[in-house]
C-alpha atoms as a PDB file:
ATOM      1  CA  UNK A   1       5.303   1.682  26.491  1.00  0.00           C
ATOM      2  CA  UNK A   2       3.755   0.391  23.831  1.00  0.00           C
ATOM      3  CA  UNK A   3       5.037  -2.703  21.078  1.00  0.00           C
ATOM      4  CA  UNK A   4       6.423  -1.372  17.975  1.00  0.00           C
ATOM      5  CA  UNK A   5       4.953  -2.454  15.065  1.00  0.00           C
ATOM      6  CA  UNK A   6       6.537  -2.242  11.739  1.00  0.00           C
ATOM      7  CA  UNK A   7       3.486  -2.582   9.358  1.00  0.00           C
ATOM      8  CA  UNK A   8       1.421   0.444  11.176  1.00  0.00           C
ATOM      9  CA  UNK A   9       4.281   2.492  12.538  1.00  0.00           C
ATOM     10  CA  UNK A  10       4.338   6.189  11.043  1.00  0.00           C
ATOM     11  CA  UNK A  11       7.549   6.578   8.444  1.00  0.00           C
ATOM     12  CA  UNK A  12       9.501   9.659  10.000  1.00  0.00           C
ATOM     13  CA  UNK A  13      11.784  10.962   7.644  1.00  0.00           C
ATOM     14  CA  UNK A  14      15.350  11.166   8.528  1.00  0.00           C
ATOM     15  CA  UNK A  15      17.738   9.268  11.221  1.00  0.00           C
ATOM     16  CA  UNK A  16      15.698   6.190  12.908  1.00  0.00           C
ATOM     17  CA  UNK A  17      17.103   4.069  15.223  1.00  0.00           C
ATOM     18  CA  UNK A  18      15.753   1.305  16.364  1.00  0.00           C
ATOM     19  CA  UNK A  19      17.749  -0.400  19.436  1.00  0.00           C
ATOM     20  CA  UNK A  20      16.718  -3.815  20.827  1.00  0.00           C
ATOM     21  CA  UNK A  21      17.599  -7.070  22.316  1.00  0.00           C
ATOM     22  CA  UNK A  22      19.044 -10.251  20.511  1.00  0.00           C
ATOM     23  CA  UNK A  23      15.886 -12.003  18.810  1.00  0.00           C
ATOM     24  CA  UNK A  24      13.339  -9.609  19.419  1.00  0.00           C
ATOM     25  CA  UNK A  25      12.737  -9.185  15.409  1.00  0.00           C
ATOM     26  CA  UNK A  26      14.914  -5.618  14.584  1.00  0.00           C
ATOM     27  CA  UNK A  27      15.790  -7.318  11.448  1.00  0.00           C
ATOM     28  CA  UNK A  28      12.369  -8.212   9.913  1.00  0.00           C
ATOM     29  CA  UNK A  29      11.422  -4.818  11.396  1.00  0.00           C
ATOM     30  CA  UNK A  30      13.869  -3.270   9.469  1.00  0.00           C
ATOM     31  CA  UNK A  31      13.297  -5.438   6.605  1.00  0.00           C
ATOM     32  CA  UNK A  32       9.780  -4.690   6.375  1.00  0.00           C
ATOM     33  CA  UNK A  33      10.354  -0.811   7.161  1.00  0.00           C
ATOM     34  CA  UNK A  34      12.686  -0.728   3.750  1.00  0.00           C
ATOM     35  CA  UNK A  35       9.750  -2.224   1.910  1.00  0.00           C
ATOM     36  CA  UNK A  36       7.403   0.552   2.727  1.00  0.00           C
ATOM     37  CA  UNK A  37      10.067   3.290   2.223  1.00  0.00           C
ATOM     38  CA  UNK A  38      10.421   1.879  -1.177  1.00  0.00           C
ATOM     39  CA  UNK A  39       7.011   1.659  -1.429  1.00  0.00           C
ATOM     40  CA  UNK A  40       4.972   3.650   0.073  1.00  0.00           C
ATOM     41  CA  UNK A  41       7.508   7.145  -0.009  1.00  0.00           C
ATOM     42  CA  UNK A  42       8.402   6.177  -3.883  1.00  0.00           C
ATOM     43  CA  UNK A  43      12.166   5.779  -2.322  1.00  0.00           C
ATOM     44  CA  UNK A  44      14.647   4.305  -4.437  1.00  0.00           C
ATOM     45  CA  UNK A  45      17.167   1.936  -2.255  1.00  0.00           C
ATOM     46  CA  UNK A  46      20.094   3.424  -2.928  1.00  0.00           C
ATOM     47  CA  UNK A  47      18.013   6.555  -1.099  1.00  0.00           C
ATOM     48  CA  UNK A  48      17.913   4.233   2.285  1.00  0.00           C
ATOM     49  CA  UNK A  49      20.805   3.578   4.449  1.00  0.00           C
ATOM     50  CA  UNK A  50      20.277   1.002   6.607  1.00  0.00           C
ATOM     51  CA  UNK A  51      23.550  -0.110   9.566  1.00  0.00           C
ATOM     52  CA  UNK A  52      24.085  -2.823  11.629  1.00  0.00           C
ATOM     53  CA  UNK A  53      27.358  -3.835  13.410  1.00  0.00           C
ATOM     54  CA  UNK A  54      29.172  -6.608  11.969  1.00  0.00           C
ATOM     55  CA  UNK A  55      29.654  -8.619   8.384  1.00  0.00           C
ATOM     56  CA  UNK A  56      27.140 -11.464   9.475  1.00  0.00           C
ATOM     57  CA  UNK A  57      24.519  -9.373  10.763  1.00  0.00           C
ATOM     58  CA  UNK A  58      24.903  -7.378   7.117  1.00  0.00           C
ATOM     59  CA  UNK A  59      24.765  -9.913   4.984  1.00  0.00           C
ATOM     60  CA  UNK A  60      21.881 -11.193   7.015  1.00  0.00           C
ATOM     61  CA  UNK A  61      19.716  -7.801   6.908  1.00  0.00           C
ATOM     62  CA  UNK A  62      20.862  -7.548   2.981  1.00  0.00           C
ATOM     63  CA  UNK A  63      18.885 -11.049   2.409  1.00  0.00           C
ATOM     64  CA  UNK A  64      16.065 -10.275   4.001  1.00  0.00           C
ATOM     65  CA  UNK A  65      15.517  -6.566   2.271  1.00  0.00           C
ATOM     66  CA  UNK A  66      16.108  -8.614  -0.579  1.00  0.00           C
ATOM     67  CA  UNK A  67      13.586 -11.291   0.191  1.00  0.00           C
ATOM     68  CA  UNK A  68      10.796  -8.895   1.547  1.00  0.00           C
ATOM     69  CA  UNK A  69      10.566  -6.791  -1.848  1.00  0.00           C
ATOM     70  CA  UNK A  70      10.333 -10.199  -3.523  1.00  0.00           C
ATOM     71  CA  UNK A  71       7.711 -11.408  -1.349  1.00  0.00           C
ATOM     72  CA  UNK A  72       5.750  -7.711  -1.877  1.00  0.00           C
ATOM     73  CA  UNK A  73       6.447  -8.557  -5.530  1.00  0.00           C
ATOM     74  CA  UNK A  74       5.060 -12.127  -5.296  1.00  0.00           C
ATOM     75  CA  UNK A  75       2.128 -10.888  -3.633  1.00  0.00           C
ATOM     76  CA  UNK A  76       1.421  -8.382  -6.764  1.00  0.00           C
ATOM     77  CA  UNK A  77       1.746 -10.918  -9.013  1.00  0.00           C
ATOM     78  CA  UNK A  78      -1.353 -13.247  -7.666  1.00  0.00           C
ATOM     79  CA  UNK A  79       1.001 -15.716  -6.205  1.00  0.00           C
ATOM     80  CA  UNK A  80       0.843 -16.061  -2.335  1.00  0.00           C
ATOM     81  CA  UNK A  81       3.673 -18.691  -2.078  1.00  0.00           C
ATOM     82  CA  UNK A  82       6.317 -18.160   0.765  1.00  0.00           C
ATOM     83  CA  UNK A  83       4.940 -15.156   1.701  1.00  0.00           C
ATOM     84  CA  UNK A  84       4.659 -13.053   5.112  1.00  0.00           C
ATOM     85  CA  UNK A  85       1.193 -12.385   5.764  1.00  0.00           C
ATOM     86  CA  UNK A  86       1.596  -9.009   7.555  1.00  0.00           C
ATOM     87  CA  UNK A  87       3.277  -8.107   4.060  1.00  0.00           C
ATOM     88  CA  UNK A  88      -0.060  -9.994   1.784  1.00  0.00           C
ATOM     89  CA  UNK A  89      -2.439  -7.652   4.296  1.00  0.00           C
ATOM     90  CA  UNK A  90      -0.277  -4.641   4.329  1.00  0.00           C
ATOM     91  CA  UNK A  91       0.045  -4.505   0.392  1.00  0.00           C
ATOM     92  CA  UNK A  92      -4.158  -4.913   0.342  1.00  0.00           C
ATOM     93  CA  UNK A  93      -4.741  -2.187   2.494  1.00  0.00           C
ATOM     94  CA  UNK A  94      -2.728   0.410   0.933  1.00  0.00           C
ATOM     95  CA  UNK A  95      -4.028   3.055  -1.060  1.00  0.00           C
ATOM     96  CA  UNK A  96      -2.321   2.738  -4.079  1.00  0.00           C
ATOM     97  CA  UNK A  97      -3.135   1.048  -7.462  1.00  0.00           C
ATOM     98  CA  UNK A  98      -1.104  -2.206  -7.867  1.00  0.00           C
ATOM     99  CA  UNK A  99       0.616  -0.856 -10.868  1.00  0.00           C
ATOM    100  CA  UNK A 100       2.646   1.987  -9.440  1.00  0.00           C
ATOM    101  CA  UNK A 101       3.930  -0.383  -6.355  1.00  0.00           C
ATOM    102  CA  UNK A 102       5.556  -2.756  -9.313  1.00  0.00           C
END
């Protein structure tokens, strides 16, 4: 068994699950999963359903979708404040013109 790795992991269409321990990082995996679904499949987010088990844990995912695209947006926009880095070098080594990802 190998570590899972959100930025390089392929995107398999359909139901994914991913099951894990209490702080092992399934939210910014998840997080950063939406961001290239958006991005990287042209998927709109109302296209992406995305469950967890209770209110908190919602509201908690819901900010940090929310905060990921702005970071990716951030990042697009020349300004490098706040942001991940596996989302500055995963934006840099995609394929596609800055433009389109906006």
């Amino acid at each position: 068994m190998h570590d899972f790795n959100p930025v390089q992991t392929e995107l398999l269409q359909g139901v994914n699950l991913i099951e894990a321990s209490a702080g092992t990082g399934k939210t910014y995996a998840i997080a950063m999963l939406v961001l290239r679904f958006v991005v990287e499949r042209d998927m709109k987010i109302e296209e992406l359903l995305v469950v967890t088990f209770t209110k908190a844990a919602t509201e908690e995912l819901k900010a940090r979708v929310r905060a990921r695209l702005a970071e990716a947006k951030r990042v697009l926009d020349g300004r490098f404040d706040d942001v991940d880095s596996n989302v500055a070098a995963w934006l840099d080594a995609l394929d596609i013109e800055p433009e389109l990802v906006r």
